[in-house]
Protein backbone atom coordinates (compact mmCIF):
# COMPACT_ATOMS: atom_id res chain seq x y z
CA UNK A 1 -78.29 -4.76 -40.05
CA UNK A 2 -79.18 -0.93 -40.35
CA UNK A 3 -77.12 1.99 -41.30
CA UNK A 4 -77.28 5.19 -40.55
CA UNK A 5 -76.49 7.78 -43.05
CA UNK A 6 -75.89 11.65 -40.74
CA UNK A 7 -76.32 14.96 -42.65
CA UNK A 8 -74.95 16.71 -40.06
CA UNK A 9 -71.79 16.51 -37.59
CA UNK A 10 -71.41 14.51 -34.40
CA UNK A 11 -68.98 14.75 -31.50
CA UNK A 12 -66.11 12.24 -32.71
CA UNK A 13 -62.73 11.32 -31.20
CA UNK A 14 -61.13 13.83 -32.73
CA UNK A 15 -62.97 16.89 -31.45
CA UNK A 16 -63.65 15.25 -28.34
CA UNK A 17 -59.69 15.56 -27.72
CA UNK A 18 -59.67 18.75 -28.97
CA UNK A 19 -62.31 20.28 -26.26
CA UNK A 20 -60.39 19.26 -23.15
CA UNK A 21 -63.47 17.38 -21.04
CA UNK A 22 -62.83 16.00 -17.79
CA UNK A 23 -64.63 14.81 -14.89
CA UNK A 24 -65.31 14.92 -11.41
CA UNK A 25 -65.90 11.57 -9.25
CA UNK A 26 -69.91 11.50 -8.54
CA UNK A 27 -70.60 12.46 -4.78
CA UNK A 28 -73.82 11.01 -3.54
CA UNK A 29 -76.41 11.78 -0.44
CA UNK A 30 -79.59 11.08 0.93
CA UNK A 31 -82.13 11.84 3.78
CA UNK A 32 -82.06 9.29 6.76
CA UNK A 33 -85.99 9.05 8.44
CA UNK A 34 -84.39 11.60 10.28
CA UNK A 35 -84.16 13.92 7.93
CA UNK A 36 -80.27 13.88 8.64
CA UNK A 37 -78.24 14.19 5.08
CA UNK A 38 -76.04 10.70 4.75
CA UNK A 39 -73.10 11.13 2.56
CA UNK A 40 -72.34 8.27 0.33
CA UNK A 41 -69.54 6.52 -1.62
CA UNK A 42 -69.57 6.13 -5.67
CA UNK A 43 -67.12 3.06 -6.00
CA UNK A 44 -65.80 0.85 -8.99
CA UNK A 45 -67.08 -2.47 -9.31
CA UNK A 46 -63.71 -4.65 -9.26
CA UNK A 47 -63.80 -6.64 -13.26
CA UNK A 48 -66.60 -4.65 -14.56
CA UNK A 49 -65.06 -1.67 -16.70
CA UNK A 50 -66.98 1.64 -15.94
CA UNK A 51 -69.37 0.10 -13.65
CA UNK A 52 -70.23 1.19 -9.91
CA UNK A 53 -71.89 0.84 -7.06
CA UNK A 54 -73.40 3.56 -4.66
CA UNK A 55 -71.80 2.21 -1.09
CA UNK A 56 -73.36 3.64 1.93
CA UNK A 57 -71.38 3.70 5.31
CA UNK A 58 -74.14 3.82 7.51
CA UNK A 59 -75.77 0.50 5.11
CA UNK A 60 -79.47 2.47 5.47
CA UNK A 61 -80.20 3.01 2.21
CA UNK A 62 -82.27 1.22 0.08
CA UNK A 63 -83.61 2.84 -3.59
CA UNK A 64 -87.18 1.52 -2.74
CA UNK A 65 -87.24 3.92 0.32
CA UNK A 66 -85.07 6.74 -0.25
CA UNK A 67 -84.30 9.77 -3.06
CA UNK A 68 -80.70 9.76 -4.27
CA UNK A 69 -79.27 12.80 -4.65
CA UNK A 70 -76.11 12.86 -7.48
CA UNK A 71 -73.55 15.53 -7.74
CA UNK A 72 -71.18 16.15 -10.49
CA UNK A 73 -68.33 18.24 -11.85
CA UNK A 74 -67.65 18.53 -15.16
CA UNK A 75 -65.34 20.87 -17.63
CA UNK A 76 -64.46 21.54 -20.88
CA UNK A 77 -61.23 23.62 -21.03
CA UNK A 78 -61.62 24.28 -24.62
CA UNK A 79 -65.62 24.35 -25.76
CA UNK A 80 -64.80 26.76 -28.70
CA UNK A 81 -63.48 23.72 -30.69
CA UNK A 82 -67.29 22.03 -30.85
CA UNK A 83 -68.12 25.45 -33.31
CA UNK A 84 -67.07 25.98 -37.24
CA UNK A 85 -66.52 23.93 -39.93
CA UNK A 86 -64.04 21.33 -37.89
CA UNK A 87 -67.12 21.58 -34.83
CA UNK A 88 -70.58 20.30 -35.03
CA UNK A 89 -72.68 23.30 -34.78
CA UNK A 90 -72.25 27.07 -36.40
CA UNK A 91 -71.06 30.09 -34.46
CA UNK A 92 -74.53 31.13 -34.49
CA UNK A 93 -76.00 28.23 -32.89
CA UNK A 94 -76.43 27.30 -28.97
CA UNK A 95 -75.61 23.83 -28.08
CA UNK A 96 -76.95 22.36 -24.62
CA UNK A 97 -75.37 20.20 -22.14
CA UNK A 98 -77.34 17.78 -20.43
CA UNK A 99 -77.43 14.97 -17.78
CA UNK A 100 -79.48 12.07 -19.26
CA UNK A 101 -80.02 8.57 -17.29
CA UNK A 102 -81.95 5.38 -17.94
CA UNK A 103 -82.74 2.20 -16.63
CA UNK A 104 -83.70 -1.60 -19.15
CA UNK A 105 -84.17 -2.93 -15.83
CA UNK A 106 -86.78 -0.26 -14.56
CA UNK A 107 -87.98 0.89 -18.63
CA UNK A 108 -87.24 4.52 -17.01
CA UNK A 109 -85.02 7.38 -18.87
CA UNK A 110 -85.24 11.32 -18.00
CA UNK A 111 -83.05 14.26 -19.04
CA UNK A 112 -81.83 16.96 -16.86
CA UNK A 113 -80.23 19.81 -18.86
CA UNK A 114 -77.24 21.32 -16.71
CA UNK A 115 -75.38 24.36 -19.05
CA UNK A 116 -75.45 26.23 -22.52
CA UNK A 117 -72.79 26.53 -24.93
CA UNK A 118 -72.36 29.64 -26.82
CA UNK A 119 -69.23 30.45 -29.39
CA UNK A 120 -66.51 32.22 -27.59
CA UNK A 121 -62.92 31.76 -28.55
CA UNK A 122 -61.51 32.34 -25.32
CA UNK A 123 -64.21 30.55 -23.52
CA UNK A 124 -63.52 27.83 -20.62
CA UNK A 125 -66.14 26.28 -19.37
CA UNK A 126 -67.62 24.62 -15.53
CA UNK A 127 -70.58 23.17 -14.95
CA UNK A 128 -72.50 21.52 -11.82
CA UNK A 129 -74.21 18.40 -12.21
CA UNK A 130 -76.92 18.34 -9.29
CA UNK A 131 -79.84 15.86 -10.14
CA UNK A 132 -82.70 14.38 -7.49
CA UNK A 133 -83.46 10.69 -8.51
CA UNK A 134 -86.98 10.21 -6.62
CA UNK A 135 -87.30 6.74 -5.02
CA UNK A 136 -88.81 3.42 -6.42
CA UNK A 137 -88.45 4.50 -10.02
CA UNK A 138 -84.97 3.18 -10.68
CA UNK A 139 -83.63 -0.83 -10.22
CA UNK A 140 -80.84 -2.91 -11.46
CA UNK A 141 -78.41 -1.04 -13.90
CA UNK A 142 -79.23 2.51 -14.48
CA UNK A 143 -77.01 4.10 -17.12
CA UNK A 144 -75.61 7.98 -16.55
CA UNK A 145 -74.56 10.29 -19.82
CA UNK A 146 -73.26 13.85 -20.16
CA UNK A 147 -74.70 14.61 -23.43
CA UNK A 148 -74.78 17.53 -26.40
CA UNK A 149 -77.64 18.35 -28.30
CA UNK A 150 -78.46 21.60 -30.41
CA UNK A 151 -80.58 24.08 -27.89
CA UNK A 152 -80.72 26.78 -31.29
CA UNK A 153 -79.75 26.19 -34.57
CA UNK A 154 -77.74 28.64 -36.97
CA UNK A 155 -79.04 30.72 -39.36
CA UNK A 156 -78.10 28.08 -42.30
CA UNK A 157 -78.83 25.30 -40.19
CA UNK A 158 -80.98 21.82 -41.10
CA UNK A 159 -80.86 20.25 -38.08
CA UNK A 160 -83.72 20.44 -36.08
CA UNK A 161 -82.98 21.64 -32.26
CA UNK A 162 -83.34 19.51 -29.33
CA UNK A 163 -81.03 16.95 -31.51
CA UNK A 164 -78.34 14.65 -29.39
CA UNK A 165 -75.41 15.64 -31.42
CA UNK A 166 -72.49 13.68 -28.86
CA UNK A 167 -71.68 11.62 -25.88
CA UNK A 168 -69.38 13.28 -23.49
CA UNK A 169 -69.15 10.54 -20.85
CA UNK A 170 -71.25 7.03 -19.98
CA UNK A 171 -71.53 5.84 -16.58
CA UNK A 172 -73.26 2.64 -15.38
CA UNK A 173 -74.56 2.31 -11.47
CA UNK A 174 -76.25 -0.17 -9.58
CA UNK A 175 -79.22 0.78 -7.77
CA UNK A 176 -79.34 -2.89 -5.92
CA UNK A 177 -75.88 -3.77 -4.78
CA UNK A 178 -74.89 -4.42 -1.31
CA UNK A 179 -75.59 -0.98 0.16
CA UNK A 180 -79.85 -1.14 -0.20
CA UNK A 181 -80.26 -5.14 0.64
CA UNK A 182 -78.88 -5.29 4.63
CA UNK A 183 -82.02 -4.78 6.26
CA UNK A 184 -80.09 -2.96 9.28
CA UNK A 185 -82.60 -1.80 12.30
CA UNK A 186 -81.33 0.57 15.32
CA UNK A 187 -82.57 -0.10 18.68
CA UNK A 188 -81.80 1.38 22.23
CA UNK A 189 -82.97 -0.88 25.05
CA UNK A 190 -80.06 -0.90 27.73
CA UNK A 191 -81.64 -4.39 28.60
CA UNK A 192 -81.22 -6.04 25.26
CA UNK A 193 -78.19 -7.46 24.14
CA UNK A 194 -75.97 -5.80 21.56
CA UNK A 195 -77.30 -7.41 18.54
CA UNK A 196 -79.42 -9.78 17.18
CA UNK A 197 -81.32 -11.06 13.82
CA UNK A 198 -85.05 -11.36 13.46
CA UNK A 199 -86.14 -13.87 10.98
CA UNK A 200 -90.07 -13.02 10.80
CA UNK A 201 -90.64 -14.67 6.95
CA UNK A 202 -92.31 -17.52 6.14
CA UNK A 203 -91.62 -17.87 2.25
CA UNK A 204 -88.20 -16.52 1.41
CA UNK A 205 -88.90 -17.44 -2.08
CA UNK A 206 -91.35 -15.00 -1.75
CA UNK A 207 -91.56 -12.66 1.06
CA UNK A 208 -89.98 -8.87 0.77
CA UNK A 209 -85.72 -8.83 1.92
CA UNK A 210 -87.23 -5.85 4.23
CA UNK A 211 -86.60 -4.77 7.63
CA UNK A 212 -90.64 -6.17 8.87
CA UNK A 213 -89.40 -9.44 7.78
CA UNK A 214 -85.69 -9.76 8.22
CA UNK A 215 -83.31 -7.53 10.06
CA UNK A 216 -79.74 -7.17 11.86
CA UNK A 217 -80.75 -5.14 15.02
CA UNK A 218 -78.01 -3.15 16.19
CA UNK A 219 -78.62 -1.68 20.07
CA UNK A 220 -77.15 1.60 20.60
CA UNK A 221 -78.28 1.39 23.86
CA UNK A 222 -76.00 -1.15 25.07
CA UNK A 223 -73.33 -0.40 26.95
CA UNK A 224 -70.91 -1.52 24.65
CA UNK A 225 -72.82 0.28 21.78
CA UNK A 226 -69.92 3.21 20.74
CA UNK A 227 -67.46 0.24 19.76
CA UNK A 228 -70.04 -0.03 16.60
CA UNK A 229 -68.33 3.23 15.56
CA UNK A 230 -72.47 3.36 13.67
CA UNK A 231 -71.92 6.77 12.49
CA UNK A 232 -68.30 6.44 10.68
CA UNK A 233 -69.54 3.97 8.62
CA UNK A 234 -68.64 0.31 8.00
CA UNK A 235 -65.24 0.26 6.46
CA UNK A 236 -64.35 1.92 9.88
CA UNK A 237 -65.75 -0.73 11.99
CA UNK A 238 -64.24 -4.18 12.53
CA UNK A 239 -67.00 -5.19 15.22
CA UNK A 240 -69.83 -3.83 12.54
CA UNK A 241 -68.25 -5.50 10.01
CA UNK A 242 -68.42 -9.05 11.64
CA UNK A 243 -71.99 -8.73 12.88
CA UNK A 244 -73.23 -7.82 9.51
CA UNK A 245 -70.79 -11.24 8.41
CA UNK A 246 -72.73 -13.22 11.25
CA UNK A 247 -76.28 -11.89 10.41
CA UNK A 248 -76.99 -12.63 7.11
CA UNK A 249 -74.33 -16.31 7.99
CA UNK A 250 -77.50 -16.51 10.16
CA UNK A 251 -80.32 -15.51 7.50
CA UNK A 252 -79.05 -18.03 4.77
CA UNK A 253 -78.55 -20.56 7.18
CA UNK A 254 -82.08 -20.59 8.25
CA UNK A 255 -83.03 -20.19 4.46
CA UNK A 256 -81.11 -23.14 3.52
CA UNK A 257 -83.22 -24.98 6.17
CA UNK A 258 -86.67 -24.28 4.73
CA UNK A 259 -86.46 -26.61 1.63
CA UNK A 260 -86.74 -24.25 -1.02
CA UNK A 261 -83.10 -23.44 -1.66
CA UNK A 262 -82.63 -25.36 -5.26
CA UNK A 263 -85.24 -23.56 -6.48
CA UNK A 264 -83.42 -20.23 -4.98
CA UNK A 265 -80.04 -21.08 -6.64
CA UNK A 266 -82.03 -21.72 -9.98
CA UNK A 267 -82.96 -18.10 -9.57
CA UNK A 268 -86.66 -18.50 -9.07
CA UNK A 269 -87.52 -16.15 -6.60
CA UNK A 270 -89.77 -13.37 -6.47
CA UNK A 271 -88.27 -9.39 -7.15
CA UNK A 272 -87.54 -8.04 -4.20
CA UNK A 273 -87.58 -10.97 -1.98
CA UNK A 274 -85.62 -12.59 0.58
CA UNK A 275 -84.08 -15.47 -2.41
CA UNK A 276 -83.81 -12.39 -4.64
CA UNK A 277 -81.36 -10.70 -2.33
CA UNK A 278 -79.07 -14.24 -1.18
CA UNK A 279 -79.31 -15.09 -4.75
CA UNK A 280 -77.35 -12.17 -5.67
CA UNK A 281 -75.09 -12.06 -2.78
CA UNK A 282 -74.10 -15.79 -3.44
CA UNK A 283 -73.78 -14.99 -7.06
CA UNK A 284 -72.51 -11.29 -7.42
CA UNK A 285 -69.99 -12.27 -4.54
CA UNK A 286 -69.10 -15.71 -4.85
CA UNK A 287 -70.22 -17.02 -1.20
CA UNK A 288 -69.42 -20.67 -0.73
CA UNK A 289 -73.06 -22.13 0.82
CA UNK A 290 -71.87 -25.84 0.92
CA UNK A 291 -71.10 -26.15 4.62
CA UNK A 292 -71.85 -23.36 7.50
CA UNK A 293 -67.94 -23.66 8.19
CA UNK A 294 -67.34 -22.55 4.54
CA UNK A 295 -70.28 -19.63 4.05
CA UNK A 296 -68.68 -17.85 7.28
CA UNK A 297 -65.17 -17.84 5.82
CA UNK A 298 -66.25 -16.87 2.27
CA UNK A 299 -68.25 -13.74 3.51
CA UNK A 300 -64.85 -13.15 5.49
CA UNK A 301 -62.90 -12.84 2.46
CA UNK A 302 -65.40 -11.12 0.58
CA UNK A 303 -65.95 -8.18 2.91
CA UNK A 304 -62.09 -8.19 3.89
CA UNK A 305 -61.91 -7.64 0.19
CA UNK A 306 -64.07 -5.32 -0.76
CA UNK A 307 -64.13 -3.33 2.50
CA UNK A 308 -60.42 -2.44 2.33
């Protein structure tokens, strides 16, 4: 075991109560291949504390494909408490404030600073968090902090700038949950039916969970198309809802039927592939694959659940 002996002062509980920081709910975005700016959701993970998942009504985006855009408000009502004695820097000093994030999963980490912090008694302060996350560089859990560090020292200072000096707030997202793995395509062919699923793999174990070789094709130009409600998302749309249930019913079906699917469930599958993405739905989820009968009702209840 190591231990770490600081010569100089950290953000602790007891200032952190003291500087009155709060919080803002992250807002996210991206471009569609239309160049069209697609709101998104930032949503707890239900029993996993501080955990969440970027949710995107419109089910397009995928991290592989597309830049995530993150937006942030933070404030500290009282910022003159992090100076003196009872602070962690000197009057004379500048502390920075900065938006750090990092990835095990994708052996990624960059810092974005956001603010500056300069004594001032009567000082209150608000700061905008907006950070571009280019695509492809982050998977798995990626880790979000609001962080401190000393931008200038004080005159009788020994610490050396550029030093983290506090936490201010930790967040963990997912940059592969359910959002970027349905391989959703649009269509408009008046002649076609509503919907269908194209099943163009031959290796699941193997072969990418991507719209060339798996897909739910919606047809918005079938006459029944606005009842899709596409563009208010799917938490507003019953019908969308149960075709997404029915297409990937349909995808692991035909999975189950190419005689790999022990060696799925043991987790054996290439990153990225189609057994990559029904091994964590099955898992992360809890879909019952044991009978067809059963898989349709337990994606049921899962959406129903989650898309409340």
């Amino acid at each position: 075991m190591t231990t770490s002996i600081l010569f100089h002062n950290v953000l602790n509980e007891n200032i952190f109560n003291k500087i009155g920081f709060s919080s803002q709910p992250f807002y996210a975005s991206y471009l569609n291949e239309e160049f069209e700016e697609v709101q998104m959701t930032v949503e707890l993970i239900e029993g996993q504390e501080n955990t969440y998942e970027i949710v995107d009504p419109k089910v397009h985006w995928d991290p592989e494909k597309h830049d995530l855009n993150l937006h942030q408000d933070i404030e500290i009502q009282n910022p003159s408490f992090l100076f003196e004695e009872d602070g962690i820097v000197e009057t004379d000093a500048k502390l920075g404030v900065a938006f750090r994030w990092f990835s095990k999963d994708s052996a990624q980490r960059r810092v974005t600073p956001i603010g500056v912090i300069t004594y001032d008694k009567y000082s209150h302060l608000e700061l905008e968090i907006n950070v571009n996350i280019p695509k492809g560089i982050f998977r798995g859990r990626v880790t979000f902090e609001v962080i401190f560090y000393l931008l200038e020292a004080g005159e009788y200072s020994h610490v050396v700038p550029g030093t983290v000096l506090g936490t201010l707030e930790s967040t963990q997202l997912l940059f592969d949950g359910e959002s970027s793995l349905f391989p959703i395509v649009e269509v408009k062919d008046p002649s076609k039916p509503l919907w269908w699923v194209t099943c163009d793999f031959d290796d699941p174990l193997y072969d990418q969970f991507s719209e060339e070789n798996v897909s739910i094709v919606l047809n918005t130009g079938h006459k029944l198309s606005r009842n899709l409600k596409i563009e208010k998302g799917i938490s507003s749309s019953p019908l969308l809802v149960e075709i997404i249930a029915s297409g990937l019913q349909i995808i692991i079906d035909k999975v189950k039927g190419m005689g790999e699917w022990e060696q799925l469930l043991n987790g054996e599958s290439e990153q990225g592939s189609i057994g990559e993405a029904i091994f964590y739905f099955v898992n992360t989820f809890g879909w019952d694959t044991t009978s067809p009968e059963k898989l349709a009702k337990s994606i049921r209840e899962d959406f129903d659940k989650r898309l409340k």
